[in-house]
C-alpha atoms as a PDB file:
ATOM      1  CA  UNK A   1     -59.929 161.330  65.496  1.00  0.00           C
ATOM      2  CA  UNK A   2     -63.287 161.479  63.828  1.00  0.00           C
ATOM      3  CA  UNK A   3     -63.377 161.639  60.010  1.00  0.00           C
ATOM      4  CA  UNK A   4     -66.548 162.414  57.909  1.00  0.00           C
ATOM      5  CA  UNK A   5     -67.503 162.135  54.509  1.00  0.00           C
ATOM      6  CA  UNK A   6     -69.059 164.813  53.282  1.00  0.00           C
ATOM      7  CA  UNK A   7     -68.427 166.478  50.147  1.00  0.00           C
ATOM      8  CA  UNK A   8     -69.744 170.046  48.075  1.00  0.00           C
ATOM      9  CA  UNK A   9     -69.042 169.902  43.856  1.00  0.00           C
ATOM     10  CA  UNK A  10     -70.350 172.312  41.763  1.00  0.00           C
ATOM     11  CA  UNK A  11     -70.318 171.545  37.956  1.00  0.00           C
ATOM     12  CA  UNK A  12     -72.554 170.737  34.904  1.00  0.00           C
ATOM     13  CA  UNK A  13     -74.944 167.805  34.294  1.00  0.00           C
ATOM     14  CA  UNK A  14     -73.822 165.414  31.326  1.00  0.00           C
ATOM     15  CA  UNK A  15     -77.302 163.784  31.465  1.00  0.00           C
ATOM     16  CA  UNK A  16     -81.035 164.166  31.791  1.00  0.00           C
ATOM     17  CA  UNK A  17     -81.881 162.850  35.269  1.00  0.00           C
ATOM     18  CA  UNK A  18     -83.237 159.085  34.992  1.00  0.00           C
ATOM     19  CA  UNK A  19     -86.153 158.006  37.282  1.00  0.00           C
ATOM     20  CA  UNK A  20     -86.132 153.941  38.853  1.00  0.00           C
ATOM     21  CA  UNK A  21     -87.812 152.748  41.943  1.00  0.00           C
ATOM     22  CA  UNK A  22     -85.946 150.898  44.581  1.00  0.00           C
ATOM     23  CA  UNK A  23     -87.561 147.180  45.740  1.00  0.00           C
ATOM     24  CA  UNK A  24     -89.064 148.931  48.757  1.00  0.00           C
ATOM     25  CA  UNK A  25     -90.859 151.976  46.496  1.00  0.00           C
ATOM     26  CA  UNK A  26     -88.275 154.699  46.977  1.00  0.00           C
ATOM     27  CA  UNK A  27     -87.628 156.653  44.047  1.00  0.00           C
ATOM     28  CA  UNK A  28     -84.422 157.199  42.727  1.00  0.00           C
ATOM     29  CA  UNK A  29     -83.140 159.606  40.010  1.00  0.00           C
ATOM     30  CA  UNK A  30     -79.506 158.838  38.453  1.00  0.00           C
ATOM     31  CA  UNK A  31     -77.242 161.471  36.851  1.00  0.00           C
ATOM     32  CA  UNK A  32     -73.965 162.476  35.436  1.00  0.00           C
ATOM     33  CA  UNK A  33     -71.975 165.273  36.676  1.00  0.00           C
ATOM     34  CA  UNK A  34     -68.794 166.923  35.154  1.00  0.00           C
ATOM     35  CA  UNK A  35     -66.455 169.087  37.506  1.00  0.00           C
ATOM     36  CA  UNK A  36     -63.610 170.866  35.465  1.00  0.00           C
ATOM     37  CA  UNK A  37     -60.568 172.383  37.047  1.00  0.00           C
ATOM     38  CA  UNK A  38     -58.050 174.795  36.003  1.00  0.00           C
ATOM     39  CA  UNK A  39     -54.723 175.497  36.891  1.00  0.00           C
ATOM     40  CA  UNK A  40     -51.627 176.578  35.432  1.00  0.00           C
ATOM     41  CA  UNK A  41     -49.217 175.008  33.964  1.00  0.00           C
ATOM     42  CA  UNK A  42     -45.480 176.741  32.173  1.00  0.00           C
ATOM     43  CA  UNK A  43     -44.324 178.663  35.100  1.00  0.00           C
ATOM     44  CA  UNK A  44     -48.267 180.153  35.179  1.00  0.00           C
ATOM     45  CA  UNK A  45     -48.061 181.186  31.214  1.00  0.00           C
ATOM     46  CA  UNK A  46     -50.828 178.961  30.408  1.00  0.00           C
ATOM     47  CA  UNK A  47     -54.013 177.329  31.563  1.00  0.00           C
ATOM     48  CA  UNK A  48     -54.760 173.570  31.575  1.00  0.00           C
ATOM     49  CA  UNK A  49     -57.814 171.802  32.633  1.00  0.00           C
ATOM     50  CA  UNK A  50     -58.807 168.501  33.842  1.00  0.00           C
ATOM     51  CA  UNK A  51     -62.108 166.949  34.225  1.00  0.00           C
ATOM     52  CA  UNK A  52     -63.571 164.665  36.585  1.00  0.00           C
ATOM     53  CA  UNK A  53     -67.276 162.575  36.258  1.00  0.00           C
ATOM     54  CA  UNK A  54     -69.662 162.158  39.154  1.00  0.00           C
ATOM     55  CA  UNK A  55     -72.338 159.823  39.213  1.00  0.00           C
ATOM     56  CA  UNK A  56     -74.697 160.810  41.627  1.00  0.00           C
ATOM     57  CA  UNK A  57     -77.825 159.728  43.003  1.00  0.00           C
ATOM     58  CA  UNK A  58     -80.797 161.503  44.417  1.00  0.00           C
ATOM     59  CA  UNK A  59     -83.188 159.809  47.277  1.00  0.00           C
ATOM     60  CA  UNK A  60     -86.903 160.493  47.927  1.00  0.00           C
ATOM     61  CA  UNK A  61     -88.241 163.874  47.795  1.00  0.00           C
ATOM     62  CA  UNK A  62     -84.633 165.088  46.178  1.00  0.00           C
ATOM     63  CA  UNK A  63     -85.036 162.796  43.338  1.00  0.00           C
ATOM     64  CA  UNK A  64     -88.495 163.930  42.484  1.00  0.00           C
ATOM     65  CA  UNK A  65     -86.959 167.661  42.491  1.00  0.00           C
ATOM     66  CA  UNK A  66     -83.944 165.708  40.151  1.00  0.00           C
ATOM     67  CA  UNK A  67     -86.143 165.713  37.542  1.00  0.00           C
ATOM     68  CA  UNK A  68     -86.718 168.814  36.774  1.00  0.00           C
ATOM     69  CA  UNK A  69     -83.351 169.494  35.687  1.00  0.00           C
ATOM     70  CA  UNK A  70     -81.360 168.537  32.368  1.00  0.00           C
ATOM     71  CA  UNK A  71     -78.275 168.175  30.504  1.00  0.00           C
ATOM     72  CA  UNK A  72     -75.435 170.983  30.772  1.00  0.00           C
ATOM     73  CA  UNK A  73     -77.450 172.526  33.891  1.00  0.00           C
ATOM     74  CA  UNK A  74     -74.910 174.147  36.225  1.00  0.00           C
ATOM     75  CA  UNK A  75     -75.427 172.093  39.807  1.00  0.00           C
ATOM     76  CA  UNK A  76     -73.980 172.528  43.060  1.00  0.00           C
ATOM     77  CA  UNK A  77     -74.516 169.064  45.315  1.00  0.00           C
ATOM     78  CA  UNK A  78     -73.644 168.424  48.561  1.00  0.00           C
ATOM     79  CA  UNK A  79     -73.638 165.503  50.568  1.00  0.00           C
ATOM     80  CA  UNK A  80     -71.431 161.904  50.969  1.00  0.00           C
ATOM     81  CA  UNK A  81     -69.444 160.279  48.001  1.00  0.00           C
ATOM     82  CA  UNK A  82     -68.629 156.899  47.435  1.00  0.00           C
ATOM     83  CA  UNK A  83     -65.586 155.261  44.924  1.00  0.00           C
END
């Protein structure tokens, strides 16, 4: 059986995208992103939420494009995820 990791989260940034360089000159922005979700909870009387943080890093062309966004900007990423 093949397995991939791939993964599609759609939430707000927590952080202005930060710029570094990698040894070999590839640029890399770092930011934070916050994915809430809701559900019910007392036999569906009431809604609770959770919320999960994302770090997530953008490569190359991507994390030139990173920078244009900021704080509490509503995202969708896709691609792999490590923990």
């Amino acid at each position: 059986m093949h397995y991939s990791n791939y993964v599609s989260l759609c939430g707000n940034l927590l952080t202005d995208p930060e710029m570094r360089e990698l040894s070999t000159g590839t640029p890399v922005a770092n930011a934070r992103l916050a994915v809430v979700d809701r559900f019910l909870v007392n036999k569906g009387n009431d809604i609770s939420e959770k919320t999960s943080t994302f770090n997530l890093a953008f490569y190359g062309e991507m994390a030139m494009k990173a920078l244009k966004l900021n704080a509490h900007t509503n995202l969708w990423v896709e691609g792999s995820i490590e923990t």
